[in-house]
C-alpha atoms as a PDB file:
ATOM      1  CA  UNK A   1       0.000   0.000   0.000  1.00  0.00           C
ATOM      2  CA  UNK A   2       1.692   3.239  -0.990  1.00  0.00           C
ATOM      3  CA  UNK A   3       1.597   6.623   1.133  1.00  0.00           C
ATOM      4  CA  UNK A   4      -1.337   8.089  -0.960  1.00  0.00           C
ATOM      5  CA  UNK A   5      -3.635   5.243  -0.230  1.00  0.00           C
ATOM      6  CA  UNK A   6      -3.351   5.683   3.405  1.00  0.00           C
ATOM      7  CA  UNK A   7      -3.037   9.688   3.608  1.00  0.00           C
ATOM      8  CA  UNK A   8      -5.818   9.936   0.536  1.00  0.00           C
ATOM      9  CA  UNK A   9      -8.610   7.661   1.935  1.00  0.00           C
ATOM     10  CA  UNK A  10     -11.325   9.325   2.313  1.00  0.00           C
ATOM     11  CA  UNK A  11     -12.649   6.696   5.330  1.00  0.00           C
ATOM     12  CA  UNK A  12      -9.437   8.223   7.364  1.00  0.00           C
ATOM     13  CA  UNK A  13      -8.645  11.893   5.801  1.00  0.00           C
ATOM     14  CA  UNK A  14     -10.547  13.800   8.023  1.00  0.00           C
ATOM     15  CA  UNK A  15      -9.064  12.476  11.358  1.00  0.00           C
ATOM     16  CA  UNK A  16      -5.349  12.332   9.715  1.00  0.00           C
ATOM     17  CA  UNK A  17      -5.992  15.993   9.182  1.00  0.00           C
ATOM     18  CA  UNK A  18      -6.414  16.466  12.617  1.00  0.00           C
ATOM     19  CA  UNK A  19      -4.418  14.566  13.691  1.00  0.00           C
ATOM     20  CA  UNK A  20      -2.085  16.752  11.808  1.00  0.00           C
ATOM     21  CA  UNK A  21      -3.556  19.739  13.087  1.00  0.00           C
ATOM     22  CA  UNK A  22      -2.887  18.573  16.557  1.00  0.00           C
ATOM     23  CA  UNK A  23       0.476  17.745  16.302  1.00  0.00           C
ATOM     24  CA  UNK A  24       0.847  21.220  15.094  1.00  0.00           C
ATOM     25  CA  UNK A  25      -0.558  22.797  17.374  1.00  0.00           C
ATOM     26  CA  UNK A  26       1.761  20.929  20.393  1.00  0.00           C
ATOM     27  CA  UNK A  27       5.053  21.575  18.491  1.00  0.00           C
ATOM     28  CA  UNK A  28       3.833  25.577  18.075  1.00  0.00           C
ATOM     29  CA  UNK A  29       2.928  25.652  21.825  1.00  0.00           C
ATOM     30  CA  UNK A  30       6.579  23.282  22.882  1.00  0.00           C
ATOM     31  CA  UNK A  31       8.686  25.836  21.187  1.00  0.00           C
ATOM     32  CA  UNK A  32      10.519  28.676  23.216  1.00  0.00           C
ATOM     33  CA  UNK A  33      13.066  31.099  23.178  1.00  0.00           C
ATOM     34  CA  UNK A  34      12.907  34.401  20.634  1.00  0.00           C
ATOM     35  CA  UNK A  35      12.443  32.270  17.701  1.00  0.00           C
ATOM     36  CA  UNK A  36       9.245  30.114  20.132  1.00  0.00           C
ATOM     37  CA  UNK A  37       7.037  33.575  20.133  1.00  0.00           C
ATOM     38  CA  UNK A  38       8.254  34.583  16.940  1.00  0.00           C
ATOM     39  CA  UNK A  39       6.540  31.382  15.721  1.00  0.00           C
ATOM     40  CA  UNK A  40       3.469  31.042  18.021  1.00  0.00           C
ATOM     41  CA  UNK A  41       3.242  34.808  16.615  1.00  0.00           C
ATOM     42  CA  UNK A  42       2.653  34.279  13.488  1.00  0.00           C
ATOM     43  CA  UNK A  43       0.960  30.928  13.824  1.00  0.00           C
ATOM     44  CA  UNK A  44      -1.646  33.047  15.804  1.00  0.00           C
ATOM     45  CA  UNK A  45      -1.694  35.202  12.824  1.00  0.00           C
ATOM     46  CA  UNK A  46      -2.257  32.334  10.628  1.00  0.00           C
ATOM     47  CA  UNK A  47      -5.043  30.595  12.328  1.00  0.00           C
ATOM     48  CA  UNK A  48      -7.169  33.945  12.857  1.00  0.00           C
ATOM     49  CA  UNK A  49      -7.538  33.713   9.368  1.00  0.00           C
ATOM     50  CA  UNK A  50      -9.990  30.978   9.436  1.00  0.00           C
ATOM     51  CA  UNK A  51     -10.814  29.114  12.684  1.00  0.00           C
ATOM     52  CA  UNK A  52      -9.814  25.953  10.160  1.00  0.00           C
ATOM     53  CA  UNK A  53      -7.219  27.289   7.817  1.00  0.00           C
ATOM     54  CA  UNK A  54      -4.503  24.633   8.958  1.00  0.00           C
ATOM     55  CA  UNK A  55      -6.860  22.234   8.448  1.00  0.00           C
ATOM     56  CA  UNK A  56      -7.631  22.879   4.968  1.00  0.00           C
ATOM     57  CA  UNK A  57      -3.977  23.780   4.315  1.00  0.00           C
ATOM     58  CA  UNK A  58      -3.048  20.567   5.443  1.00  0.00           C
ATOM     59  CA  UNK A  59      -5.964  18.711   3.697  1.00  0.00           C
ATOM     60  CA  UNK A  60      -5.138  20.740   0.265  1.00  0.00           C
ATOM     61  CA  UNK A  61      -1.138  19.792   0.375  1.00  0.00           C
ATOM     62  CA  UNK A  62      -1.755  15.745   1.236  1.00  0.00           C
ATOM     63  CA  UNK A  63      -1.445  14.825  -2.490  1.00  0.00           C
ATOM     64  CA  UNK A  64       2.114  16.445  -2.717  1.00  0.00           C
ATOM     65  CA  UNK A  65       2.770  15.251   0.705  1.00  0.00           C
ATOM     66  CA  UNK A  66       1.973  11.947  -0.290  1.00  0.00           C
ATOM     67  CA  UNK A  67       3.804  11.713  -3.694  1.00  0.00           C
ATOM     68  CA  UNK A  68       7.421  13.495  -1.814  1.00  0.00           C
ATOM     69  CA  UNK A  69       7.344  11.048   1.170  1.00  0.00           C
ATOM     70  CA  UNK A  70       6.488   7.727  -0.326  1.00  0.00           C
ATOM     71  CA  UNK A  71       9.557   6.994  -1.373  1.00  0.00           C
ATOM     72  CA  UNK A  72      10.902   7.476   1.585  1.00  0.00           C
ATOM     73  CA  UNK A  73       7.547   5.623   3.239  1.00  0.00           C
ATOM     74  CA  UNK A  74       8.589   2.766   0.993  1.00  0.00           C
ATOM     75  CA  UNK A  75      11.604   2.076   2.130  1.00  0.00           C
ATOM     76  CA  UNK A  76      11.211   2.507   5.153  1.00  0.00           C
ATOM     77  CA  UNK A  77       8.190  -0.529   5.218  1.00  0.00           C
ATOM     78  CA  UNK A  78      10.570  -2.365   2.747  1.00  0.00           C
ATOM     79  CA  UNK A  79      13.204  -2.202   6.108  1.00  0.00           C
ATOM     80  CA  UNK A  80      10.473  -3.039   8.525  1.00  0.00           C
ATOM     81  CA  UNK A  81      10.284   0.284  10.491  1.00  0.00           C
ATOM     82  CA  UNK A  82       8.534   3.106   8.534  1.00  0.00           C
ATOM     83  CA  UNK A  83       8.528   5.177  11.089  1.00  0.00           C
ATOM     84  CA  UNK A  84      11.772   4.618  12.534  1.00  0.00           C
ATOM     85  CA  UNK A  85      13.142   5.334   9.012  1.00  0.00           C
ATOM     86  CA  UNK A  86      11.631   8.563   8.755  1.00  0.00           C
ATOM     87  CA  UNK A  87      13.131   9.745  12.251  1.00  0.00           C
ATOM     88  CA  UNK A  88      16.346   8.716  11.100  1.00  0.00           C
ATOM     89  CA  UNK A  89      15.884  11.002   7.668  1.00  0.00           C
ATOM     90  CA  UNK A  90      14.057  14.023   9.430  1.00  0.00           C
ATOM     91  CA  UNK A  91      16.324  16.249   7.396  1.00  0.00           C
ATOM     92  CA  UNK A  92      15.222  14.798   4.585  1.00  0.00           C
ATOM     93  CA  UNK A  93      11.290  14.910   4.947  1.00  0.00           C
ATOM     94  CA  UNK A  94      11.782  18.363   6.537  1.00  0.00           C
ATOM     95  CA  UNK A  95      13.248  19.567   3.531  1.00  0.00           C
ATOM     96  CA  UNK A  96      10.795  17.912   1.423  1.00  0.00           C
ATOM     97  CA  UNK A  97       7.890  19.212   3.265  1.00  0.00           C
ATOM     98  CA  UNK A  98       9.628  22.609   3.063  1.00  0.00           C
ATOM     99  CA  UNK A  99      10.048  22.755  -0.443  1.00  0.00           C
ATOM    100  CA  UNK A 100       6.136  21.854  -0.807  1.00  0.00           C
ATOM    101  CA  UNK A 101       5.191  24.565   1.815  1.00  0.00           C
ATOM    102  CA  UNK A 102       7.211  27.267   0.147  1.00  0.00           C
ATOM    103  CA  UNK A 103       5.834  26.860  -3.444  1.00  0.00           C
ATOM    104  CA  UNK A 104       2.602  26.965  -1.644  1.00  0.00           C
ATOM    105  CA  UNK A 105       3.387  30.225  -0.138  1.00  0.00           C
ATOM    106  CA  UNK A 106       4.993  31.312  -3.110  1.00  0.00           C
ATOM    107  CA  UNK A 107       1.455  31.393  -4.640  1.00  0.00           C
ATOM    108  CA  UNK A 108      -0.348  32.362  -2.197  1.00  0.00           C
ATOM    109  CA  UNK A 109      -1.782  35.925  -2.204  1.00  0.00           C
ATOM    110  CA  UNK A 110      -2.629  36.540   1.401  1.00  0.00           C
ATOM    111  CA  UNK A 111      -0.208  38.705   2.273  1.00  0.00           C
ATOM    112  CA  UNK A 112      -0.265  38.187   5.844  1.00  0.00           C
ATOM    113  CA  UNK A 113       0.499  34.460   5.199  1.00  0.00           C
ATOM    114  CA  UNK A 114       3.132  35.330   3.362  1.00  0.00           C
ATOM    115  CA  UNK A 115       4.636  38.067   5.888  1.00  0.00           C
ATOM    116  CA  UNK A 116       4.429  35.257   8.661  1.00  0.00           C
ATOM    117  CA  UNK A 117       6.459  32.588   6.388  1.00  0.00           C
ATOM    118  CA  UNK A 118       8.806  34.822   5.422  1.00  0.00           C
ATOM    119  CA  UNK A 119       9.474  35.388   8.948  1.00  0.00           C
ATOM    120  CA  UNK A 120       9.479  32.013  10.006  1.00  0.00           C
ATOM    121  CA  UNK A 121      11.431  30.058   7.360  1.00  0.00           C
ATOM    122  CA  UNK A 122      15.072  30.210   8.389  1.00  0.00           C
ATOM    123  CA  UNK A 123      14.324  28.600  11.014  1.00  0.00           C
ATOM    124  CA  UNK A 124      11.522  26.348  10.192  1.00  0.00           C
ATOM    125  CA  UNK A 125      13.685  23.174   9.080  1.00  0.00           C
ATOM    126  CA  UNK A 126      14.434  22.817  12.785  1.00  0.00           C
ATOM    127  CA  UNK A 127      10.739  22.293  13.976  1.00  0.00           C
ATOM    128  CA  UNK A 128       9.615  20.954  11.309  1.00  0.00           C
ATOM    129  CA  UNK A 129      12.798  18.264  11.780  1.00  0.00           C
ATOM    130  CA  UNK A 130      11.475  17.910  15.594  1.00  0.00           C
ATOM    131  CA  UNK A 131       8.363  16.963  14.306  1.00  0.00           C
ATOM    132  CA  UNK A 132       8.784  14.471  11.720  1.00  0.00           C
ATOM    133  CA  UNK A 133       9.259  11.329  14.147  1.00  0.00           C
ATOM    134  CA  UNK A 134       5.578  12.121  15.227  1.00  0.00           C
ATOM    135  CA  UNK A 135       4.090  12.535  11.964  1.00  0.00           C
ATOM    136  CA  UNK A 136       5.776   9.219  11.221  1.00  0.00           C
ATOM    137  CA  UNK A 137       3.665   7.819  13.754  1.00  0.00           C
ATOM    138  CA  UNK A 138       0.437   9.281  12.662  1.00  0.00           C
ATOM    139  CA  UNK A 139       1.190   8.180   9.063  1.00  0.00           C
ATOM    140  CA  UNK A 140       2.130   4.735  10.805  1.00  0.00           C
ATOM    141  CA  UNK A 141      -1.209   4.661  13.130  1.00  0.00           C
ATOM    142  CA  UNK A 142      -3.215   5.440  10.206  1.00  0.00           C
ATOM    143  CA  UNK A 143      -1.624   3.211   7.916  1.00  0.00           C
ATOM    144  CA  UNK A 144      -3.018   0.554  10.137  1.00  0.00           C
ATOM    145  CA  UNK A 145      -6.684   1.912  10.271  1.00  0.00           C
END
């Protein structure tokens, strides 16, 4: 079963969205430090856009999502850990999720969203990085569903 048929199902979408959404949420609140309120700043910003826009950003970039990490996905099943496989290439799926955020932003034309990413960016390989061993596992508890 490849990545797209477990993060495109439509019996499981919804609640990998949140699921998503949640994790999100915890690694926003867990950071600190100057560049921690820089980002629950302008995640804050973000979300009073639409009580749901996360969601729907989420739900809008799982195709991509799901086409860059299966490889990756793949291999790691093909090894026997998945998830393990992913925390051990965080750097990699960062970047990869990265690169689909920022042509996403790229053509966005909120400016505020843009303003925040901007922002945000240089550092954002680092917490995205911290949170790719969880997103493993929601891939991971979903793939089982």
């Amino acid at each position: 079963m490849g990545l797209s048929d477990i993060l495109l199902n439509e019996n499981n979408r919804e609640t990998f969205v949140d699921d998503c959404v949640k994790l999100i949420d915890q690694q926003v609140a867990a950071a600190s430090g100057l560049g921690g309120l820089a980002l629950k700043a302008a995640y804050s910003t973000v979300k009073g856009i639409r009580a749901d826009y996360c969601a729907q950003v989420v739900d809008q970039l799982l195709p991509e999502i799901s086409i860059a990490l299966d490889p990756m996905w793949a291999e790691g099943v093909n090894n026997g850990n998945p998830v393990e496989y992913l925390a051990q290439r965080k750097g990699e799926v960062a970047d990869e999720l990265l690169q689909i955020s920022d042509k996403r932003v790229e053509k966005s034309t909120r400016s505020m969203v843009k303003g925040a990413y901007a922002k945000l960016r240089p550092s954002a390989k680092n917490y995205v990085e911290k949170g790719v061993p969880d997103l493993a596992e929601i891939i991971n508890k979903h793939s089982a569903a």
